[in-house]
Protein backbone atom coordinates (compact mmCIF):
# COMPACT_ATOMS: atom_id res chain seq x y z
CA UNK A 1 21.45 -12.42 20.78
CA UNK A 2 18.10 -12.58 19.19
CA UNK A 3 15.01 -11.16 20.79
CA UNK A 4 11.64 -13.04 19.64
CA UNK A 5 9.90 -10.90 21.40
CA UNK A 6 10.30 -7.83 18.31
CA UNK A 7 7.98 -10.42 16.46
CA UNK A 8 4.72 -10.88 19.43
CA UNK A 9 2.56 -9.21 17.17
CA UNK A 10 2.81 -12.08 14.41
CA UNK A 11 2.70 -14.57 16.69
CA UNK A 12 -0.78 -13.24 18.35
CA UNK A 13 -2.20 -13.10 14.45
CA UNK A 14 -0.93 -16.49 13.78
CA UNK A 15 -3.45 -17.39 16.78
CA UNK A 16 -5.89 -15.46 16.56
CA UNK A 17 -6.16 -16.81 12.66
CA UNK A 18 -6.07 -20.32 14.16
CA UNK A 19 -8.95 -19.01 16.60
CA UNK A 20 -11.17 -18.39 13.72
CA UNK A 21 -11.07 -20.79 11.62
CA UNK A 22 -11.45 -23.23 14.69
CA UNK A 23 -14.21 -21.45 16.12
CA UNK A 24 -15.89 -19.74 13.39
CA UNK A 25 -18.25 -22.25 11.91
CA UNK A 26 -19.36 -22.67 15.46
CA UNK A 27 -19.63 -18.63 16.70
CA UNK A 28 -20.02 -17.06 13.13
CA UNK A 29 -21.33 -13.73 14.84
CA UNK A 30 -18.06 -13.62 16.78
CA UNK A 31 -15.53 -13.81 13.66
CA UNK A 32 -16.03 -9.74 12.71
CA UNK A 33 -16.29 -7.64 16.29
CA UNK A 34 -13.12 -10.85 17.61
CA UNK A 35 -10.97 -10.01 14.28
CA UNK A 36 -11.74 -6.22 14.65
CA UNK A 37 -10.92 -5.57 18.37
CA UNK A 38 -7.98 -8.12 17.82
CA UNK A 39 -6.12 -6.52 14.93
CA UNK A 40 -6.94 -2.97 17.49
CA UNK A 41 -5.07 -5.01 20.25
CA UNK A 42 -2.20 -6.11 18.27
CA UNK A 43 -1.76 -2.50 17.70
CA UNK A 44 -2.08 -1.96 21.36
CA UNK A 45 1.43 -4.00 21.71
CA UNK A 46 3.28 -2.80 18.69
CA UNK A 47 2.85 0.78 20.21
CA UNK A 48 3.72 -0.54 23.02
CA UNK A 49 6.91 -2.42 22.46
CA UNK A 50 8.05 1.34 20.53
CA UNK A 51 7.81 2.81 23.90
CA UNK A 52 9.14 -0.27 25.86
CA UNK A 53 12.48 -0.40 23.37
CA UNK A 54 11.39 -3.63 22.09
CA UNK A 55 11.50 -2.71 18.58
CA UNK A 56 14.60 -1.81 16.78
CA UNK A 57 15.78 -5.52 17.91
CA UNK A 58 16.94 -7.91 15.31
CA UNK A 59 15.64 -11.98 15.75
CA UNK A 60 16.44 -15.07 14.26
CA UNK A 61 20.22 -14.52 13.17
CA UNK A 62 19.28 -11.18 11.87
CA UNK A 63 16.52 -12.76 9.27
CA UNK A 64 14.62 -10.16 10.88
CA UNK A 65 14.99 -6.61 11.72
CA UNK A 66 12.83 -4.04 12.95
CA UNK A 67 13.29 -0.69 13.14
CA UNK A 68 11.83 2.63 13.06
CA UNK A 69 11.15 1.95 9.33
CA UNK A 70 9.81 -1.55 9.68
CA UNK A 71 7.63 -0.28 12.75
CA UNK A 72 5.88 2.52 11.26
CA UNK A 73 4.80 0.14 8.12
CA UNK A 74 3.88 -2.46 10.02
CA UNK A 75 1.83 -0.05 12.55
CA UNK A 76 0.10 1.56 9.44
CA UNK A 77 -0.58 -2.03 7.96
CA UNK A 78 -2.33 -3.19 11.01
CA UNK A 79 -4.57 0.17 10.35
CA UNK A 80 -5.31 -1.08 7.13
CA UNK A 81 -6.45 -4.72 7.80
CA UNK A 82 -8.19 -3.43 10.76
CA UNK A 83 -10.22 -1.20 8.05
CA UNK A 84 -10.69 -3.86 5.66
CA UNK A 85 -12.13 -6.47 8.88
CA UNK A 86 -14.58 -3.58 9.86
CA UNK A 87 -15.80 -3.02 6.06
CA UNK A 88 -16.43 -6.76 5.85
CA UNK A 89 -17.78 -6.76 9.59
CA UNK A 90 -20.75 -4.90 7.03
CA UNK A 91 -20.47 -6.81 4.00
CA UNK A 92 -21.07 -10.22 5.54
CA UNK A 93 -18.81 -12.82 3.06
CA UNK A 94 -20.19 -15.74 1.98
CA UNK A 95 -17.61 -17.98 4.43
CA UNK A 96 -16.80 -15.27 7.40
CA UNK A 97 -14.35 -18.04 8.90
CA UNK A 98 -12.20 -18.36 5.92
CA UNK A 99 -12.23 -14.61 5.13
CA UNK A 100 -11.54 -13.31 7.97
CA UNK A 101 -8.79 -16.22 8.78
CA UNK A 102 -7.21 -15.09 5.47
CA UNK A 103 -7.35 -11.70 6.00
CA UNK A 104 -5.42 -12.28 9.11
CA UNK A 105 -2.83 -14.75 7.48
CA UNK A 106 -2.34 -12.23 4.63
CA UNK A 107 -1.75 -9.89 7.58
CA UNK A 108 0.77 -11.99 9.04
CA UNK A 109 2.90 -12.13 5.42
CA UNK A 110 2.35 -8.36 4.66
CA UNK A 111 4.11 -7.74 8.15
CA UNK A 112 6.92 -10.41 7.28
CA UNK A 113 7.92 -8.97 4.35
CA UNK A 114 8.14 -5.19 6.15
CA UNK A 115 10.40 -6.74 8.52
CA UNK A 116 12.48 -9.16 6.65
CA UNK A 117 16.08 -8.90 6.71
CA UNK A 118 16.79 -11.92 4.36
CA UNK A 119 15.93 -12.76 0.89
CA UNK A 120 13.75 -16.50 2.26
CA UNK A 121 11.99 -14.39 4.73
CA UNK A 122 11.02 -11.61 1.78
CA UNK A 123 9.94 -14.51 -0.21
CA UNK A 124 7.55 -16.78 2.36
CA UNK A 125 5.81 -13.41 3.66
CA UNK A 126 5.31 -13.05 -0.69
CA UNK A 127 3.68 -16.20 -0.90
CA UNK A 128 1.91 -16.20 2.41
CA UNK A 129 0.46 -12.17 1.23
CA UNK A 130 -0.26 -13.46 -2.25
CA UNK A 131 -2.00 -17.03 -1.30
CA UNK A 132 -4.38 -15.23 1.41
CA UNK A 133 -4.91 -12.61 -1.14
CA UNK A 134 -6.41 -15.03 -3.90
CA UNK A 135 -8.12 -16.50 -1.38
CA UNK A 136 -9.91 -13.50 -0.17
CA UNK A 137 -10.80 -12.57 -3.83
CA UNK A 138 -11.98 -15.78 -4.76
CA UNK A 139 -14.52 -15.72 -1.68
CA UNK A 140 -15.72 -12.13 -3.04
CA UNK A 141 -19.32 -11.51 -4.83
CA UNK A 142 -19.09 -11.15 -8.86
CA UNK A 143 -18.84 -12.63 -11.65
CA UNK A 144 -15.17 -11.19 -12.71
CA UNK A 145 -13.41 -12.51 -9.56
CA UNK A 146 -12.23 -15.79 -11.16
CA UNK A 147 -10.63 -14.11 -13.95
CA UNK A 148 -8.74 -11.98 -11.17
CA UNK A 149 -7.66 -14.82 -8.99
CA UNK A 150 -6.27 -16.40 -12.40
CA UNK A 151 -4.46 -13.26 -13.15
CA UNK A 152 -3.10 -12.72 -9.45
CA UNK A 153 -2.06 -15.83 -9.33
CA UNK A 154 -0.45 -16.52 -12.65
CA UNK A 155 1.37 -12.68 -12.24
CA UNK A 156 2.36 -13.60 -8.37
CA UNK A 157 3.89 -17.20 -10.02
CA UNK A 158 6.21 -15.15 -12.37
CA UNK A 159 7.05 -13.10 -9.18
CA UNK A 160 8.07 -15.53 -6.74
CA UNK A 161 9.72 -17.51 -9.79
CA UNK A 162 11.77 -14.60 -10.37
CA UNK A 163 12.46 -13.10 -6.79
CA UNK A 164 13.37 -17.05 -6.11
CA UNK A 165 16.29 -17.20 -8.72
CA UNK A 166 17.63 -13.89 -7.92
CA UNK A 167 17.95 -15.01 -4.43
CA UNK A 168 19.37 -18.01 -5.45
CA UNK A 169 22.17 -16.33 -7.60
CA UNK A 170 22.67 -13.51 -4.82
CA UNK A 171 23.36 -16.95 -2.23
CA UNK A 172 25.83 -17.94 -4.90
CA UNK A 173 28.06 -14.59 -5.10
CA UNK A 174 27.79 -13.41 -1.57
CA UNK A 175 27.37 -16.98 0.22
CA UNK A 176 23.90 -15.62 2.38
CA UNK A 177 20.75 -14.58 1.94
CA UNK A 178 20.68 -12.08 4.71
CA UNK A 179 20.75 -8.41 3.45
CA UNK A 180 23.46 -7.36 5.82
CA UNK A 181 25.73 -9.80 4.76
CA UNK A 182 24.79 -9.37 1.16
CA UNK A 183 25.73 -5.93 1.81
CA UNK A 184 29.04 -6.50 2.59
CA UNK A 185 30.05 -9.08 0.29
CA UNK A 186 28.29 -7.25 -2.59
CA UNK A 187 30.76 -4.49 -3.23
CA UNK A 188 31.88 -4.37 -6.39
CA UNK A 189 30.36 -3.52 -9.45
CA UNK A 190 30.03 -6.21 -12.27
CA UNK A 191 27.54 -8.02 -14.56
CA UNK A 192 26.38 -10.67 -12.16
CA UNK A 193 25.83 -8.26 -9.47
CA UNK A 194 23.75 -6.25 -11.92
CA UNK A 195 22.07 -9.11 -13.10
CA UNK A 196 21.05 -10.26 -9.33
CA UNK A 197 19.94 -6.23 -9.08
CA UNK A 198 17.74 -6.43 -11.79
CA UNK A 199 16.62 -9.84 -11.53
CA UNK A 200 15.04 -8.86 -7.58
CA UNK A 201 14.15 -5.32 -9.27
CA UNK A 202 11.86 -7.17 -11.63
CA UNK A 203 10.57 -9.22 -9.05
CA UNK A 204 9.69 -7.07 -6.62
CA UNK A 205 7.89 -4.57 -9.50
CA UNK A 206 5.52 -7.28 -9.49
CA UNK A 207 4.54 -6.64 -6.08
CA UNK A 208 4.47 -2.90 -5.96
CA UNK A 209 2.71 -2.85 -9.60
CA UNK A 210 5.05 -1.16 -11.10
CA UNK A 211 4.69 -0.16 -15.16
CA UNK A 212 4.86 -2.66 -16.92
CA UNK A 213 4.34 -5.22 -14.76
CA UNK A 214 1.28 -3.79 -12.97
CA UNK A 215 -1.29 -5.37 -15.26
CA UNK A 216 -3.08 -7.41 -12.45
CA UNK A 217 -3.75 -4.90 -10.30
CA UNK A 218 -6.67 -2.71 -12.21
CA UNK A 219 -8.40 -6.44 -12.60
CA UNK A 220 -7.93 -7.26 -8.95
CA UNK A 221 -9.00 -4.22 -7.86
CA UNK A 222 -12.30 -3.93 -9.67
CA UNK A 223 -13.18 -7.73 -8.81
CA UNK A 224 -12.90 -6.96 -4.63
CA UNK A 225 -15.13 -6.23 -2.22
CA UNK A 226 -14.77 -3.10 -0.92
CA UNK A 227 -12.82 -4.82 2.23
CA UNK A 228 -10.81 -6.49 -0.09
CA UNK A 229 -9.81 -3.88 -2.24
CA UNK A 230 -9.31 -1.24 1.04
CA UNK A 231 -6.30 -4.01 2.01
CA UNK A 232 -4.95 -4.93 -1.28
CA UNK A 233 -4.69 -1.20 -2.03
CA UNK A 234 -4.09 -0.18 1.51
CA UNK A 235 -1.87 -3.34 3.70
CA UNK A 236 -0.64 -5.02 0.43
CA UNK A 237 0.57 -2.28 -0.59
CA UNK A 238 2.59 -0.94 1.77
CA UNK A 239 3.75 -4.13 2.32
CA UNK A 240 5.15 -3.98 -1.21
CA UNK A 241 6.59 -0.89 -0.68
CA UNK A 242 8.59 -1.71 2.28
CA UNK A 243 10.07 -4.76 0.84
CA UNK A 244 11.40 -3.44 -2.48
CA UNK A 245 13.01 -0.13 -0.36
CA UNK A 246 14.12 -2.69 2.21
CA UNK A 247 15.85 -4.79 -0.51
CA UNK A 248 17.32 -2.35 -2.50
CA UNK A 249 18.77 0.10 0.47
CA UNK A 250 20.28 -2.48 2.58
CA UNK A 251 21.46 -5.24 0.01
CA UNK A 252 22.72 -2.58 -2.37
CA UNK A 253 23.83 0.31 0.07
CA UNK A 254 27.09 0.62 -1.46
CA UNK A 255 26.00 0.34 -4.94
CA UNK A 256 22.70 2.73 -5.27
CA UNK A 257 24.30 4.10 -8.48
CA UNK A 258 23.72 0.49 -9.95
CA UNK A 259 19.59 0.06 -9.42
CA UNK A 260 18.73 4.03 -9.62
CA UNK A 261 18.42 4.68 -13.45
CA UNK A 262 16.56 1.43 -13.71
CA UNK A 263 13.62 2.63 -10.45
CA UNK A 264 14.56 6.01 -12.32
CA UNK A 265 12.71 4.22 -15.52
CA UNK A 266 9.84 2.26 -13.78
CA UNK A 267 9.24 5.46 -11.74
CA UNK A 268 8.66 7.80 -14.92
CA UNK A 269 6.41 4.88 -16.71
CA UNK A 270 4.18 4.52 -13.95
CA UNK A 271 3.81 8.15 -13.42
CA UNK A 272 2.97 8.57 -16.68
CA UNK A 273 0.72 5.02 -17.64
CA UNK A 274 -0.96 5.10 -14.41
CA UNK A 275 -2.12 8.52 -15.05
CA UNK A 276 -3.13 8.47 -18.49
CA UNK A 277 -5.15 5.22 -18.02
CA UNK A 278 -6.75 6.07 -14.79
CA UNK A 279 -8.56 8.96 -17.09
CA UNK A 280 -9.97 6.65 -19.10
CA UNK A 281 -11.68 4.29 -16.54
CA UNK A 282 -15.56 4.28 -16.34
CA UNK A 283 -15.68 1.65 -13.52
CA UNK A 284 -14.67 3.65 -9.96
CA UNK A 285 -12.54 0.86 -8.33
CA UNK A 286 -10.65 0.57 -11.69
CA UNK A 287 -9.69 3.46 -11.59
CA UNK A 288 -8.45 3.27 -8.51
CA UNK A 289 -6.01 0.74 -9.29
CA UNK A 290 -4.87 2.45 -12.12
CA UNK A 291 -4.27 5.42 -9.63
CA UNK A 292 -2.14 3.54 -7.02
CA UNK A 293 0.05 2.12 -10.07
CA UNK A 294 0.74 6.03 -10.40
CA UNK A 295 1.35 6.23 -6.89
CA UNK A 296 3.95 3.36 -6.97
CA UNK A 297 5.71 5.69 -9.14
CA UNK A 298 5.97 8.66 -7.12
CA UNK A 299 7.00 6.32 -4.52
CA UNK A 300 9.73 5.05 -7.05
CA UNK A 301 10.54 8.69 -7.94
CA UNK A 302 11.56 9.08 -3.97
CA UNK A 303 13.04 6.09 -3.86
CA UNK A 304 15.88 7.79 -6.27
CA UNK A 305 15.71 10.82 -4.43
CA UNK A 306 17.09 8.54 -1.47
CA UNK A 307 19.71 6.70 -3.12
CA UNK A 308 22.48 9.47 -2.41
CA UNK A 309 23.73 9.52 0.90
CA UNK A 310 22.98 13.76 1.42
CA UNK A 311 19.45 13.23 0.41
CA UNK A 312 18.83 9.67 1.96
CA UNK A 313 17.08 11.29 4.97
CA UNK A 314 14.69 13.54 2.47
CA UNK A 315 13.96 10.81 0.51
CA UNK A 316 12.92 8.53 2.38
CA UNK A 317 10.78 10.81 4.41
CA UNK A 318 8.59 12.30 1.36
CA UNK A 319 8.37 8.08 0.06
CA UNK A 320 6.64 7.08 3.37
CA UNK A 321 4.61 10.62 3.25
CA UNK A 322 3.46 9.67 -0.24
CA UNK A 323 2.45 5.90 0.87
CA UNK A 324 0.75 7.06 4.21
CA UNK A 325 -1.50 9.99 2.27
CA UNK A 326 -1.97 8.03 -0.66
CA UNK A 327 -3.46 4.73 1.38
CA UNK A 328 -5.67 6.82 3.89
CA UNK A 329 -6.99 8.73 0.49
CA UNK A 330 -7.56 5.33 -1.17
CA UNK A 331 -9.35 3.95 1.90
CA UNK A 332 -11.37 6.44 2.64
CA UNK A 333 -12.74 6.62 -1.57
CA UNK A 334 -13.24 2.73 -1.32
CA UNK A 335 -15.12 2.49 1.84
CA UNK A 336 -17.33 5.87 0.48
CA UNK A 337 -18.50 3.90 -3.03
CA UNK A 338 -19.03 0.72 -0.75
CA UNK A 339 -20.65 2.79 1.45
CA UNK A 340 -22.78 4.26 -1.48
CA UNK A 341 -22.68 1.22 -3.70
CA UNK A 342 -21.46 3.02 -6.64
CA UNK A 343 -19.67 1.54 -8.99
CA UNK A 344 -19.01 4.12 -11.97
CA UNK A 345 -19.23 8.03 -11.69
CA UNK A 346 -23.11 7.97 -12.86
CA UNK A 347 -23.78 6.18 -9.74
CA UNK A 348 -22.41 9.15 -7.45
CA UNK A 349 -24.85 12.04 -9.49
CA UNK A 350 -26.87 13.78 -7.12
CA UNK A 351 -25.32 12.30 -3.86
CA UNK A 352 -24.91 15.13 -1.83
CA UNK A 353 -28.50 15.87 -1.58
CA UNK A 354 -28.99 11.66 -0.40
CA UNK A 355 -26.43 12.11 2.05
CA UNK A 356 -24.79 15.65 2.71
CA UNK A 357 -22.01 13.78 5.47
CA UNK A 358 -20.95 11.04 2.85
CA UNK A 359 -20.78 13.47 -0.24
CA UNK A 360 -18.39 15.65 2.06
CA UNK A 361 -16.21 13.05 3.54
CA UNK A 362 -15.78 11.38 -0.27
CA UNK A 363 -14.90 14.59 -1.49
CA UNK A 364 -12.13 15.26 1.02
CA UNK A 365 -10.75 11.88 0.25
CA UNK A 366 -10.73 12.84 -3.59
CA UNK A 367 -8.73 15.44 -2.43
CA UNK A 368 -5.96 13.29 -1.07
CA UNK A 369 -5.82 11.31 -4.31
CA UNK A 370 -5.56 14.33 -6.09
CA UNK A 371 -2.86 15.74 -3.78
CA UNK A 372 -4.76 19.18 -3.64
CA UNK A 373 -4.47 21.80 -0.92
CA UNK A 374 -6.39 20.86 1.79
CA UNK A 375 -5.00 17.20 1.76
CA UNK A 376 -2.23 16.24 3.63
CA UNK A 377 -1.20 14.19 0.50
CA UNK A 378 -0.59 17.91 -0.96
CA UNK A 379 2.23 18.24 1.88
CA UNK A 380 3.52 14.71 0.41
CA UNK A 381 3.96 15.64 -3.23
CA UNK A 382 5.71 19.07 -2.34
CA UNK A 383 8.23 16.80 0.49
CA UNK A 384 8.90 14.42 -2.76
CA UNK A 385 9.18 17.48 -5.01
CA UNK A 386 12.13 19.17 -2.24
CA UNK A 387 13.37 15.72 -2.03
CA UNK A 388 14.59 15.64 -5.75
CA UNK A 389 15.64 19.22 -5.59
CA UNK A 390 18.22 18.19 -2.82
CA UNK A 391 19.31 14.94 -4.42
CA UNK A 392 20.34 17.17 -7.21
CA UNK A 393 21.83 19.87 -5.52
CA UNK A 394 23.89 17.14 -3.78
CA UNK A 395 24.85 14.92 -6.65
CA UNK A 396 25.06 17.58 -9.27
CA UNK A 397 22.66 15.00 -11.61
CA UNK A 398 20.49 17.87 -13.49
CA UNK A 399 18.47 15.70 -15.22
CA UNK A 400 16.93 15.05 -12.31
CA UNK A 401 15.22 18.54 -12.70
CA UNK A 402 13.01 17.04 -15.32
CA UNK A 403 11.79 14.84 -12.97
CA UNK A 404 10.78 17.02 -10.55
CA UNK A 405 8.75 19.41 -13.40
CA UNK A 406 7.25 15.53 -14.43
CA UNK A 407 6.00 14.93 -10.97
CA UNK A 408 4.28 18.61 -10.47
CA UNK A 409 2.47 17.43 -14.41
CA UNK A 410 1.33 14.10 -13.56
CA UNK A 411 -0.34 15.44 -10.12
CA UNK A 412 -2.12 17.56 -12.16
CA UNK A 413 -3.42 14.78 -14.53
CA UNK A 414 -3.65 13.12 -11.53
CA UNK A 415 -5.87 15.70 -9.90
CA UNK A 416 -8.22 15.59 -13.15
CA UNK A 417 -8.94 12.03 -12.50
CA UNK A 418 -9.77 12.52 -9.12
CA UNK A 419 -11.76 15.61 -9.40
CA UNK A 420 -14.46 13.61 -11.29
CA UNK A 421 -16.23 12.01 -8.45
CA UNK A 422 -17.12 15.60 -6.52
CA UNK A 423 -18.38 16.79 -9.76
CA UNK A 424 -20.14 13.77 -10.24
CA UNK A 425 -21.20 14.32 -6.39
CA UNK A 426 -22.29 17.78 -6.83
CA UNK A 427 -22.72 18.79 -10.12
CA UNK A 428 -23.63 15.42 -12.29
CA UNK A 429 -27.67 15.66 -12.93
CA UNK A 430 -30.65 13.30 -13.00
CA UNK A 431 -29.67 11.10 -9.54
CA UNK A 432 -32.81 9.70 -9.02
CA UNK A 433 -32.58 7.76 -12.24
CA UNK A 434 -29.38 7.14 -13.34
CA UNK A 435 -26.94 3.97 -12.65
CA UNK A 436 -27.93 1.23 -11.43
CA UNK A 437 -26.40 1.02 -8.20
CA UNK A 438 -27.85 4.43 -7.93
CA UNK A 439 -30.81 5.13 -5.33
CA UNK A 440 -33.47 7.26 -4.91
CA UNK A 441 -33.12 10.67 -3.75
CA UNK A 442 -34.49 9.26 -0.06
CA UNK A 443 -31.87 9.41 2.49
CA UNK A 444 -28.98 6.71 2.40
CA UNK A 445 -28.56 4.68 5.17
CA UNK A 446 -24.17 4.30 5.04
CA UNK A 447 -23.23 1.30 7.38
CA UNK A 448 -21.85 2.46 10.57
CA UNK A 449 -18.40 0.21 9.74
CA UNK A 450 -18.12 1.85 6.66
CA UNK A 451 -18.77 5.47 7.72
CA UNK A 452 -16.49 5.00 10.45
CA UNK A 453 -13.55 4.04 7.98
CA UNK A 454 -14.54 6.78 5.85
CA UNK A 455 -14.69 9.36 8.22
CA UNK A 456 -11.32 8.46 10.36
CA UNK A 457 -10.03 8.69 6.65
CA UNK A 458 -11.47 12.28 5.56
CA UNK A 459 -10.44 13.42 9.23
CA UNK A 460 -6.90 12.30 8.88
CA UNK A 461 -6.60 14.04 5.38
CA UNK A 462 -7.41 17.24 6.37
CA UNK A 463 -5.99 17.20 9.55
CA UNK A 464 -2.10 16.22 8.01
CA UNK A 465 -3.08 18.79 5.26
CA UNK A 466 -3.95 21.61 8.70
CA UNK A 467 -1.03 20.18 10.79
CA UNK A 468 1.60 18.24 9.17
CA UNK A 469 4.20 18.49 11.59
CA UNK A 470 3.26 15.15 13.28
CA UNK A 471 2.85 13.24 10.39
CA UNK A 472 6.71 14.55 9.35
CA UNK A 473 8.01 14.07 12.77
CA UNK A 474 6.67 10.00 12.25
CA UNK A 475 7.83 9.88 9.13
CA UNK A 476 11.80 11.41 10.14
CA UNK A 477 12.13 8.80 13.16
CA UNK A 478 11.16 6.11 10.93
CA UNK A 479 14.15 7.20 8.79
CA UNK A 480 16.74 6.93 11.66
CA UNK A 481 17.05 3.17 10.52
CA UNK A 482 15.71 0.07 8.43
């Protein structure tokens, strides 16, 4: 029996989005505060369809399924677009209608793909999130945000292109496109089942940006607005996340042995790459991007860690711990350099004496992308760290050691490319003069929308880093199931 119902939050954003752009060019001061409260409320009923039973339901012949998993990522990207529509509630686009329409459509596909179940519903929530998401860049400020919509789009093309013709091969050896089935039919072993494995690896490493296929995704990110970067780096990419781990666990369940040295490989280059070239980034938001390809892989690293049965559990727990610290960090920096309008590190010199509330909140979210005590992303990297150590004591794979001991050195090279902006907070000199987004040493007056996002983010940090136990209670129901 199917139960629609598990899917009233997409069909509220579906009208709502049909709300604003109807009513938008006649209300324009109703678009942010309406999208705001509405993406709040939407919340409201995913909450409350957790504590109803609702969720956990599948719908539509099992194309969709949501459960624990699938609730806590859609709940988080809700969080995240509601972020991004109160930074833009600030910013004021050029076209408020269309932005925030999009922004709800590319909503609507980043929650799709976190609760798809089959291949054609992972693939139209991909198009719909990608689509909304060159629109939304292409109605940002700048003169590098046509380059970036050519290079989303053209990068999103090969994507869909590929995901598309692994589907189509999978339909061909297992006779659906549902994951269950896929499962089942899917058992053994051979060429064409690896070639359908790495054919919707490669696809979906376009979507988490992945080394070496994350090359749009430093572009993209220093093009947005600071709302649109806050949900590409935020929404999108949880989104991401949930599909490829959706995919992979449920289509391939009986064959994890087949994808993990592959993820094992994309996990240690983005590690590595995204590290190495986030130190060598001048522009902030760069540098950011650079960053969450690094994150993909430590997501990627847990991923493994959860491919053996004993360590499933562990795994996944420390991957959604490392997505939920890492987002609230990234947030919180991007709605801090809107909030400042820096865009490099000479732009932040001198800012704790312009604003003492705004150099302390940025600093805690450095923190969090630095995984340092005091962070609740440190609590993440030492869950992913145990994670490993268990999937080896389990499946006797040593080599996996090596990992772990990678992991610990990237967060430190990590950590060094965070650190930069407090010391360019505290310690850089000459802020009255330097950068040109840079101000005087007068007072800054931060946008309430912005210092809002930033400080729910700075809170959250510290107060997973002071008392994790809730955040790993979340995080181990949303492993009881897909």
């Amino acid at each position: 029996m199917d139960h629609a119902i598990v899917l009233l939050p997409e069909f509220l954003l579906v009208l709502l989005s049909f709300a604003i752009l109807a009513l938008g060019r006649f209300f324009p001061r109703l678009i942010a505060p309406l999208t705001t409260y509405g993406l709040v409320a939407v919340l409201g009923v995913l909450i409350g369809q957790a504590m109803t039973g609702v969720a956990g339901r599948p719908a539509f012949a099992e194309a969709v399924q949501i459960g624990p998993f699938a609730w806590l990522v859609r709940g988080a990207i809700l969080l995240c677009a509601a972020a991004s529509a109160t930074l833009a509630w600030e910013e004021a686009p050029a076209r408020p209608d269309l932005y925030f329409g999009l922004l709800l459509a590319s909503t609507v596909g980043a929650m799709g793909i976190a609760g798809a179940a089959d291949g054609v519903i992972l693939l139209i929530g991909c198009l719909i999130l990608a689509l909304s998401l060159m629109g939304l860049l292409a109605l940002g400020r700048g003169r590098a945000k046509a380059e970036a919509t050519l290079k989303l789009f053209l990068f999103q093309v090969v994507a869909a292109a590929v995901l598309l013709f692994a589907l189509t091969w999978a339909y061909g050896l297992g006779g659906s496109t549902g994951y269950v089935s896929l499962g089942g039919a899917l058992q053994t072993p051979d060429a064409q089942l690896t070639f359908v494995m790495l054919l919707m690896l490669g696809g979906l490493a376009f979507m988490v940006a992945a080394l070496p296929f994350h090359a749009w995704l430093p572009d993209v990110s220093e093009a947005s607005m600071a709302p649109t970067g806050v949900w590409l780096l935020g929404g999108a990419a949880l989104a991401a996340v949930a599909g490829l781990v959706r995919a992979l666990m449920m289509v391939f369940a009986t064959n994890t042995s087949l994808w993990a040295p592959y993820v094992t490989g994309l996990a240690v280059l983005s590690m590595l790459g995204g590290s190495l070239l986030a130190l060598a980034q001048s522009d902030l938001r760069r540098m950011l991007g650079f960053s969450a390809v690094a994150t993909s892989g430590f997501v990627l690293l847990a991923l493994v860690a959860a491919s053996h049965a004993a360590s499933s559990q562990e795994g996944l727990s420390a991957l959604l711990m490392v997505a939920l610290t890492a987002g609230i960090a990234t947030v919180g920096l991007l709605a801090g350099l809107g909030a400042a309008n820096a865009r490099t590190l000479t732009d932040l010199a001198g800012l704790h004496r312009r604003s003492p509330w705004l150099a302390a909140a940025l600093t805690a979210c450095a923190l969090g992308l630095a995984a340092l005590p005091l962070a609740g992303a440190f609590w993440a990297r030492v869950a992913l760290v145990r994670a490993v150590l268990v999937h080896v004591s389990q499946s006797m794979q040593f080599g996996m050691l090596a990992l772990a001991v990678l992991a610990m050195l990237v967060t430190v090279l990590g950590a060094y490319s965070a650190l930069r902006i407090p010391k360019a907070v505290y310690l850089a000199p000459g802020a009255e003069t330097h950068g040109a987004g840079a101000l005087s040493a007068e007072t800054i007056d931060v946008p309430a929308g912005h210092l809002l996002v930033l400080t729910l983010c700075a809170l959250l940090s510290v107060a997973f880093f002071v008392a994790p136990a809730p955040l790993w209670a979340l995080v181990s129901f949303a492993t009881i199931g897909f």
